[in-house]
Protein backbone atom coordinates (compact mmCIF):
# COMPACT_ATOMS: atom_id res chain seq x y z
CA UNK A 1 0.00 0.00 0.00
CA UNK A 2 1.25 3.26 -0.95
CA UNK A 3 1.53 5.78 1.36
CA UNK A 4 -1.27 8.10 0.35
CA UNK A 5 -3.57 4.60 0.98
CA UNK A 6 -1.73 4.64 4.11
CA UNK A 7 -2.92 8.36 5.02
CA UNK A 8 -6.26 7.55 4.26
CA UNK A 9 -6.96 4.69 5.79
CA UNK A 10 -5.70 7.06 8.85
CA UNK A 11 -7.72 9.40 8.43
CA UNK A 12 -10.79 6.74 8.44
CA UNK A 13 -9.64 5.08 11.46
CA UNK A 14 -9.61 8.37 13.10
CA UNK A 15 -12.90 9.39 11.52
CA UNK A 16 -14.08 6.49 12.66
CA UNK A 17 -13.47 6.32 16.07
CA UNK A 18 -15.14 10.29 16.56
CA UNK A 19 -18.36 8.83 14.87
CA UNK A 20 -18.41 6.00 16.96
CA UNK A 21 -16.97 6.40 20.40
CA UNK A 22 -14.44 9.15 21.15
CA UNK A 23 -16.18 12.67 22.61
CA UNK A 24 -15.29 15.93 22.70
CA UNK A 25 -15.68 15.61 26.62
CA UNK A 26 -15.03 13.40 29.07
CA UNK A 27 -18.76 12.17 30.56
CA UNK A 28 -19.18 12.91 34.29
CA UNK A 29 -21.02 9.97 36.37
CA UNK A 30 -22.27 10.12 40.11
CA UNK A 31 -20.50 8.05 42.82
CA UNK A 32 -21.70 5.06 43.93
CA UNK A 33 -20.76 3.04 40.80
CA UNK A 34 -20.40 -0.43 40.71
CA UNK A 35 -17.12 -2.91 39.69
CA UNK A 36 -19.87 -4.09 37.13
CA UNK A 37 -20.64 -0.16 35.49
CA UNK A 38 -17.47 0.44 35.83
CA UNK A 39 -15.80 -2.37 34.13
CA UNK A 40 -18.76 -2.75 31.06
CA UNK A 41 -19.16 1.14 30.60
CA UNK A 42 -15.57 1.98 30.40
CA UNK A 43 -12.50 -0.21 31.02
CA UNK A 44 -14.13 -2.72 28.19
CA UNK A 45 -14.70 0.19 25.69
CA UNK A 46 -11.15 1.76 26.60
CA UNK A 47 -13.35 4.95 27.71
CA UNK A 48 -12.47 7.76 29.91
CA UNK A 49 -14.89 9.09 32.76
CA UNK A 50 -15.03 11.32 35.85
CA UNK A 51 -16.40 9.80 38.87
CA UNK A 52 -17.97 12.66 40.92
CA UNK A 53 -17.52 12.62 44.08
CA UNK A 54 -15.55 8.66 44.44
CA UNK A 55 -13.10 9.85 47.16
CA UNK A 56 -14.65 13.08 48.79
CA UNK A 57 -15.45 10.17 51.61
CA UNK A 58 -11.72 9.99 52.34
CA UNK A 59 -10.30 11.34 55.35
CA UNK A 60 -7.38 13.31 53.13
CA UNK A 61 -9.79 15.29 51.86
CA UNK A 62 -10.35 17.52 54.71
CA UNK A 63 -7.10 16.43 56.66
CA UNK A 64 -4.51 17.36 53.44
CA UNK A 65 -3.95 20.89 54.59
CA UNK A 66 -0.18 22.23 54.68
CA UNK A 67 -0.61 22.41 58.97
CA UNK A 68 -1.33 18.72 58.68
CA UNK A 69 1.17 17.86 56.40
CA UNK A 70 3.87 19.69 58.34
CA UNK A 71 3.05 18.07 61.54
CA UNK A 72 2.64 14.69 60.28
CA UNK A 73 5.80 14.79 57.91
CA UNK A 74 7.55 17.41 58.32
CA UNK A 75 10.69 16.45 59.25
CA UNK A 76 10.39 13.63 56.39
CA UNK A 77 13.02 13.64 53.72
CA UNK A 78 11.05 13.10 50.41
CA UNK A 79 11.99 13.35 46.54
CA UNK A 80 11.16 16.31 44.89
CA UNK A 81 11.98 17.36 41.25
CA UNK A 82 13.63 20.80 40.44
CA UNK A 83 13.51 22.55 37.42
CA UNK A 84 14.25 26.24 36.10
CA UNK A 85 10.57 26.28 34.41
CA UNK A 86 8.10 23.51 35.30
CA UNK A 87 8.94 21.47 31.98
CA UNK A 88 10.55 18.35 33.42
CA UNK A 89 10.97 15.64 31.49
CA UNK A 90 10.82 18.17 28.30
CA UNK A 91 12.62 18.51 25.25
CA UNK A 92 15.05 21.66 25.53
CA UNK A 93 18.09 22.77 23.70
CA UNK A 94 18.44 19.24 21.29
CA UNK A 95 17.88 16.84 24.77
CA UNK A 96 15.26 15.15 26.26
CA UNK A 97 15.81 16.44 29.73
CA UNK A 98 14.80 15.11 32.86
CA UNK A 99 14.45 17.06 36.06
CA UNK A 100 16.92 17.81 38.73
CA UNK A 101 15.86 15.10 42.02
CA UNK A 102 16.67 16.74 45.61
CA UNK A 103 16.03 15.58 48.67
CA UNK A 104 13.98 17.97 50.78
CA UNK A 105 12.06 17.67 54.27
CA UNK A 106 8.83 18.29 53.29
CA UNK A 107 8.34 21.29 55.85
CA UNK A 108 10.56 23.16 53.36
CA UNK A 109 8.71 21.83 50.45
CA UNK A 110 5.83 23.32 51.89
CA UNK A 111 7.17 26.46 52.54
CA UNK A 112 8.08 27.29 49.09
CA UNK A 113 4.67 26.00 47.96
CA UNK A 114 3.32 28.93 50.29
CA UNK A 115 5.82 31.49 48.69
CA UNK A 116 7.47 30.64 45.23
CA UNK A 117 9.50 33.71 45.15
CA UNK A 118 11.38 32.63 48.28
CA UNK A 119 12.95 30.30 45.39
CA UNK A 120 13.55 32.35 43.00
CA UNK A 121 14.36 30.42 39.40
CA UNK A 122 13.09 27.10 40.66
CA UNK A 123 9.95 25.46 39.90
CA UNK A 124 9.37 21.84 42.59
CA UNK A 125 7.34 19.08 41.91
CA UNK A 126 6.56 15.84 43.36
CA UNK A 127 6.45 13.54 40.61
CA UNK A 128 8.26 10.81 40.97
CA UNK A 129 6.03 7.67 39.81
CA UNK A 130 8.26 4.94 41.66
CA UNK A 131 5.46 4.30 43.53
CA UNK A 132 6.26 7.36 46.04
CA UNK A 133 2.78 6.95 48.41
CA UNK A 134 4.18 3.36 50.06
CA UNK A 135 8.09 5.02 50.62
CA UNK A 136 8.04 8.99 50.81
CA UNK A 137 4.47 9.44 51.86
CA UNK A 138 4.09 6.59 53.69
CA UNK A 139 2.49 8.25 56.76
CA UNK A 140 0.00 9.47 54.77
CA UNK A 141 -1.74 6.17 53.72
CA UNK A 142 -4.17 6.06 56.57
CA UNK A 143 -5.87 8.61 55.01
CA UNK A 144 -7.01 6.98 51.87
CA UNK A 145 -7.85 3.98 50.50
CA UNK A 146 -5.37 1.71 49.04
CA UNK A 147 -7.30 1.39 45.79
CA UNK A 148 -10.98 1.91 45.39
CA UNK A 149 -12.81 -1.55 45.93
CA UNK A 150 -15.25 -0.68 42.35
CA UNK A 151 -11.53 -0.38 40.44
CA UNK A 152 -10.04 -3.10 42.20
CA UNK A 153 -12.90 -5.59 41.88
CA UNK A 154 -13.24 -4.45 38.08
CA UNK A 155 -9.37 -4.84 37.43
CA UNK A 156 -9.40 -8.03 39.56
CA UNK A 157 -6.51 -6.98 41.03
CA UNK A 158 -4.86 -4.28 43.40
CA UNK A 159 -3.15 -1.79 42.01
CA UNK A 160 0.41 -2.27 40.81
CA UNK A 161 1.44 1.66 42.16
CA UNK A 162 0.09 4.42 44.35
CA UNK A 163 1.87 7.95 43.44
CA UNK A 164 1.54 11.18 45.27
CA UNK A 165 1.30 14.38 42.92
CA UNK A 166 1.72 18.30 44.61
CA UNK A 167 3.43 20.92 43.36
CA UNK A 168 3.53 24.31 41.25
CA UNK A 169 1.21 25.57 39.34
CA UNK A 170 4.00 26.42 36.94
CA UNK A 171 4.91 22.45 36.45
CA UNK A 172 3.54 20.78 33.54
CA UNK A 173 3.19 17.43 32.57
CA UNK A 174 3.23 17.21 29.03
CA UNK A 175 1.63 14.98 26.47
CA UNK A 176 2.82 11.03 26.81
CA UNK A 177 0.75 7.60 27.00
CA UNK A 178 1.22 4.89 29.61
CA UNK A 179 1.05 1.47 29.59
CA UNK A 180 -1.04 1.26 32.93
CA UNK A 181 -5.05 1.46 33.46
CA UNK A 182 -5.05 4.94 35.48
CA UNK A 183 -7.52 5.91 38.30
CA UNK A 184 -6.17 9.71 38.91
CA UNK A 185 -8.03 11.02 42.53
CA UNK A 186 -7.83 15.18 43.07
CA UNK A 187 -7.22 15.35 47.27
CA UNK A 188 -6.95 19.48 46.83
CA UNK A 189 -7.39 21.85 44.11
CA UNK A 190 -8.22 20.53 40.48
CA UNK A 191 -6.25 19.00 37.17
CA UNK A 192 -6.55 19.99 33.47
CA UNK A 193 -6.13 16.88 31.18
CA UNK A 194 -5.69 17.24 27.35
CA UNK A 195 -6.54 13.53 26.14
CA UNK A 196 -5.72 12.00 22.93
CA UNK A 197 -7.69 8.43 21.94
CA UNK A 198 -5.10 5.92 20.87
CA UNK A 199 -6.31 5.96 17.53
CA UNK A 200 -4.37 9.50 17.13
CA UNK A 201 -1.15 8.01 17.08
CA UNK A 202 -0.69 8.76 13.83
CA UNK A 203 -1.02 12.53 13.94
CA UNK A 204 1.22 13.14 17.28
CA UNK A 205 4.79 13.50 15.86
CA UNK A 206 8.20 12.30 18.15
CA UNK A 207 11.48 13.91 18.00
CA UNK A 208 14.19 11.33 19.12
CA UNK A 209 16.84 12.88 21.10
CA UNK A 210 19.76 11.91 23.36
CA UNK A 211 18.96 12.16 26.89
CA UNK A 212 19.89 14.93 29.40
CA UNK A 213 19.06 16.18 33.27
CA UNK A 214 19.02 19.40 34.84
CA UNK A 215 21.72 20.20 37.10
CA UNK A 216 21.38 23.41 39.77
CA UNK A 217 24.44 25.74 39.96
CA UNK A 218 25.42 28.68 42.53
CA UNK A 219 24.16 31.36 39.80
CA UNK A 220 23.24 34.61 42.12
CA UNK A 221 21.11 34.93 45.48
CA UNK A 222 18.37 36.14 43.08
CA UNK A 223 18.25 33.77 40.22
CA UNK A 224 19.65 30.51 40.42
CA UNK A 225 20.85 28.72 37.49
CA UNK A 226 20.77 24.88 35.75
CA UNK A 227 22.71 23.86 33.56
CA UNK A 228 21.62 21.17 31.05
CA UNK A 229 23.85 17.73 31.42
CA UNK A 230 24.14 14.64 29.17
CA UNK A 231 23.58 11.62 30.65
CA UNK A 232 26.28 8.43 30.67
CA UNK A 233 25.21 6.57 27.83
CA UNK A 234 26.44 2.90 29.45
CA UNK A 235 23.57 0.68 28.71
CA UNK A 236 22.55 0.98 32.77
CA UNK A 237 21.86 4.14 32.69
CA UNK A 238 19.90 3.87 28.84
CA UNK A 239 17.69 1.14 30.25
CA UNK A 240 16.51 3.72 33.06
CA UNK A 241 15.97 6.38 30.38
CA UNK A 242 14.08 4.39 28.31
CA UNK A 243 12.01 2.99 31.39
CA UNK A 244 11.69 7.02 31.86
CA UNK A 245 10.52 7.41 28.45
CA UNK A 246 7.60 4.66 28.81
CA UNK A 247 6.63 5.79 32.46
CA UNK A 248 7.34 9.21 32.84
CA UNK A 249 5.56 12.38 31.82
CA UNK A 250 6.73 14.44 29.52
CA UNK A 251 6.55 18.37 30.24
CA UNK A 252 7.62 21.18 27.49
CA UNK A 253 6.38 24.50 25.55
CA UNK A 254 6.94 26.01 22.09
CA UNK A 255 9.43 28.35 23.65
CA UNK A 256 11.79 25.44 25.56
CA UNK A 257 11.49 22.92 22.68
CA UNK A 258 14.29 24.71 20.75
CA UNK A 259 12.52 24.07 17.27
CA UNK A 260 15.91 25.09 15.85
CA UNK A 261 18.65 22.79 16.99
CA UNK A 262 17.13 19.86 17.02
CA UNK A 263 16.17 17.74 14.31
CA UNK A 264 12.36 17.33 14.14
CA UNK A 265 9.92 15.50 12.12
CA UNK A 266 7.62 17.57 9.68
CA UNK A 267 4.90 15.16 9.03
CA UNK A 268 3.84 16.92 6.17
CA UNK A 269 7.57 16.42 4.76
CA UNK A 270 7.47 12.98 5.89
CA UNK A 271 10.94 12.90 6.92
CA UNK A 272 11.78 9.67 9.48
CA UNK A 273 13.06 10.50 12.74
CA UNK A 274 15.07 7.55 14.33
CA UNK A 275 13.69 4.68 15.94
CA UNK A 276 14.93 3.08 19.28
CA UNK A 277 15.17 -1.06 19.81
CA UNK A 278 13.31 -1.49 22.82
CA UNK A 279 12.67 -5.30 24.08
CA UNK A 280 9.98 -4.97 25.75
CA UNK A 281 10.88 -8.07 28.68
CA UNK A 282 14.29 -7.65 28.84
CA UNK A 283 15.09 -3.94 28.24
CA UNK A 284 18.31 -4.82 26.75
CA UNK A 285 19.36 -1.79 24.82
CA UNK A 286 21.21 -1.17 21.79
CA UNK A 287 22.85 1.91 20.59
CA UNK A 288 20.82 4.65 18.52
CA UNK A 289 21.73 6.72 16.04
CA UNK A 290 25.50 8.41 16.83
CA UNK A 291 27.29 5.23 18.43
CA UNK A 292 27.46 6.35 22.61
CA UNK A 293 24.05 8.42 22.56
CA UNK A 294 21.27 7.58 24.97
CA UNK A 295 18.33 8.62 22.97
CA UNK A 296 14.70 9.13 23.82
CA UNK A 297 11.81 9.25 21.87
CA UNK A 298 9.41 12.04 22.97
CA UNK A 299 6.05 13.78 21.60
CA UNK A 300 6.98 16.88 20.21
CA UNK A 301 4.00 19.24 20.08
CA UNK A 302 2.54 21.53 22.89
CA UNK A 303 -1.73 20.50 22.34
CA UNK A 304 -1.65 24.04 24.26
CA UNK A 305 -0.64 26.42 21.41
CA UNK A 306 0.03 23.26 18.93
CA UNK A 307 2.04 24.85 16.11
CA UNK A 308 0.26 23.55 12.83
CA UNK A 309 2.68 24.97 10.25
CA UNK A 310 5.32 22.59 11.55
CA UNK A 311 2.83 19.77 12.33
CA UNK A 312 -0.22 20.24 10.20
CA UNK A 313 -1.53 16.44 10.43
CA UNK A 314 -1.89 16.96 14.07
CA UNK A 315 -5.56 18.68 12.90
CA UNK A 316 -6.61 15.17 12.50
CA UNK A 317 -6.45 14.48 16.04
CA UNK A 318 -9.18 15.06 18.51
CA UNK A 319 -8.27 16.95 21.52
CA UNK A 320 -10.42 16.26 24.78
CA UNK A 321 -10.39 18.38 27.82
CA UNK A 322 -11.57 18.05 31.25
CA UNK A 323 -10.54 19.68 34.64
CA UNK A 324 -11.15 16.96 37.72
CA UNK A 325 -11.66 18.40 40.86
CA UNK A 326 -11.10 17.94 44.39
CA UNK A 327 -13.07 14.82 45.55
CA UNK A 328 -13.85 13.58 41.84
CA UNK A 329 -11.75 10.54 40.03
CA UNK A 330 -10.33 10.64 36.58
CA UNK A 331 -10.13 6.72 35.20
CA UNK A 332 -7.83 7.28 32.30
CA UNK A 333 -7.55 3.80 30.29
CA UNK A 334 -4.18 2.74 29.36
CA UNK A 335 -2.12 4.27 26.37
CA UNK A 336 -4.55 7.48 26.24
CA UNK A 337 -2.01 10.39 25.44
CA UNK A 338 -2.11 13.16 28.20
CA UNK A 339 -0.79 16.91 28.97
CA UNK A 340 -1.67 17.59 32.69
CA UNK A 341 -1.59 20.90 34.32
CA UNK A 342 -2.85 21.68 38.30
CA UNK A 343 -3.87 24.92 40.35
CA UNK A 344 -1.13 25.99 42.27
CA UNK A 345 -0.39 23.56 45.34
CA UNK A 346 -2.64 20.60 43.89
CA UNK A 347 -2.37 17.43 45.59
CA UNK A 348 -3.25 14.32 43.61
CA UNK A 349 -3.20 10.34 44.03
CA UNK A 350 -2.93 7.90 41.61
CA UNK A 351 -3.44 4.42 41.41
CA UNK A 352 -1.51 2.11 38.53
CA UNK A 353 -3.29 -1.12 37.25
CA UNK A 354 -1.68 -3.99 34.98
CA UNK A 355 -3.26 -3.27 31.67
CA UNK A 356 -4.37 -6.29 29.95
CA UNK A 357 -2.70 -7.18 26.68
CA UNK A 358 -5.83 -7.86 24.41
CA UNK A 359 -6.76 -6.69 20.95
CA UNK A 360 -6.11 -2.91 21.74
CA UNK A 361 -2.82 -3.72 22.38
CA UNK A 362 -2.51 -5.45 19.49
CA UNK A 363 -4.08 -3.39 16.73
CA UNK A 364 -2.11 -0.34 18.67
CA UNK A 365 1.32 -2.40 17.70
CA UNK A 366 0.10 -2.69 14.10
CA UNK A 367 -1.04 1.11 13.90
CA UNK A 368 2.70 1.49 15.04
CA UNK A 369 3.98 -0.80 12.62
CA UNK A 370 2.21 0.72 9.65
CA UNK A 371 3.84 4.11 10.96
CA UNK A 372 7.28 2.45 11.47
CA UNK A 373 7.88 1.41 8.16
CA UNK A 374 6.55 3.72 5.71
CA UNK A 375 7.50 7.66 5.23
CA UNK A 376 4.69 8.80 7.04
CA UNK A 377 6.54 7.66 10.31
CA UNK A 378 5.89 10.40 13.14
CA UNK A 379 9.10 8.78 15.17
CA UNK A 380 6.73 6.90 17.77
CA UNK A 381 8.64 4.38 19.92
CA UNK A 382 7.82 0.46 20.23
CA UNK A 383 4.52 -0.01 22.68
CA UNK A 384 5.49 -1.39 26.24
């Protein structure tokens, strides 16, 4: 099949899929709702859907203020990511660059949540996915439930993670897909998704690009600097970036992705961006492009202010919004692209399950297939 074919039968799929199922919003269903509602109206159909109200029962909700947290925690060491402008995990001067990770007691976490400018140059964010609410946040757990008994009967399973989100309202967390059914819970303050059905794939370009971190220096008492610094590119340390790339959210803008030093796909030039050889059980790793480069494939595109004279097939996609607020759940079904963005101070929980490998899964890999090996490729990485 030729590639124009190829574009069409796209552009169906996608058609397709807004006729049928996809919606320009996310529908909004009252709490109580059963394992059995749950399971047939939206983890079968790969759906997303706000559950008012699912946790407003849960002790954090009222408890979760920064007085609580300080005496509960306080003196707690945690994680926290540091960046110069809220785009961690971003694409910025020709790297994929991950955020800064320091190790803060969470009474002075707090205290710059309460004042930003007493950190001047700095945006914080907890973020860090590795299952954060059973080690760093530990203390915490009595005030939720460990998974919601309507997901976990429907998943027939508990939940492989539990994360704890607060930070900035500066920090972004730009547009990626995981491979993990997603039950997102607002404790304080509200989130604004941008959602992506997996059948858009072929209209959200990657740039490929060797892998980077942020790294604090003195800089003045007013305006601290980072610097921007490769990474080792051993195979240790590329397995963890591309366990990064799969996992991780992505966070960038127009003005830090740095359209002109890297080299980006045009989709409507069709040129092929580089690939990465990913297996998928062992994460054994082979070099990339320039012999010694870590490289990461990323989504390239800001669905904020998406720039359609470098991306013009992105109009094909179908962008849906939805702010979750305090109390309410987000499910977000596994390999749905997302951009996230919070009120300042949010505090979020999220709950990982397994996905199941069935025939989304499988017509996903052949979408990505198709895309691999013709010109229309838009750079996107193996599924995990």
């Amino acid at each position: 099949m030729d590639d124009v074919k190829l574009l069409s039968c796209f552009k169906v799929l996608s058609r397709e899929a807004k006729d049928l199922y996809v919606r320009r919003d996310v529908p909004v269903v009252e709490c109580p709702i059963s394992p059995l509602e749950f399971y047939r109206d939206w983890v079968s159909p790969n759906l997303p859907v706000v559950i008012k109200g699912a946790v407003k029962h849960w002790p954090a909700i009222v408890k979760w203020t920064n007085a609580y947290l300080r005496h509960t925690i306080g003196e707690k060491i945690v994680q926290v990511a540091a960046t110069p402008n809220g785009f961690a995990d971003a694409i910025a001067d020709g790297y994929f660059v991950m955020p800064e990770e320091r190790q803060m007691a969470v009474k002075d976490f707090l205290s710059v949540m309460e004042d930003p400018d007493s950190l001047p140059g700095t945006v914080l964010y907890v973020q860090s996915q590795n299952g954060n609410l059973g080690g760093d946040w530990a203390a915490l757990v009595k005030d939720i439930e460990l998974g919601l008994p309507w997901a976990t009967e429907a998943f027939g399973e508990a939940p492989s993670a539990a994360n704890f989100w607060m930070g900035d309202k500066r920090a972004v967390t730009s547009m990626h897909r995981d491979p993990f059914e997603n039950i997102y819970c607002v404790i304080r303050g509200h989130k604004d998704f941008i959602l992506h059905p997996p059948t858009d794939l072929p209209w959200l370009p990657y740039a490929t690009l060797p892998a980077a971190r942020y790294q604090s220096t003195k800089g003045s008492l007013t305006e601290p600097e980072f610097k921007i610094v490769p990474l080792a590119t051993d195979c240790e340390s590329r397995t963890e970036i591309f366990k990064n790339a799969s996992e991780m959210p992505e966070k960038y803008s127009e003005n830090v992705l740095g359209c002109d030093k890297i080299s980006k796909l045009s989709v409507a030039d069709h040129e092929q961006v580089p690939g990465t050889n990913l297996d998928e059980d062992s994460l054994q790793c082979e070099p990339v492009g320039d012999v010694g480069t870590s490289l990461v494939p990323w989504i390239c595109i800001d669905p904020d202010k998406p720039n359609f004279k470098l991306y013009p097939m992105y109009r094909n996609g179908t962008q849906v919004k939805v702010r979750v607020h305090e109390g309410d759940v987000l499910f977000l079904p596994a390999h749905w692209f997302h951009h996230v963005k919070q009120s300042h101070s949010c505090i979020a929980v999220n709950f990982w399950y397994d996905v199941r490998y069935d025939h989304r899964y499988a017509y996903q890999a052949f979408i990505t297939s198709l895309l691999q090996n013709s010109s229309l490729n838009t750079g996107c990485p193996p599924l995990c």
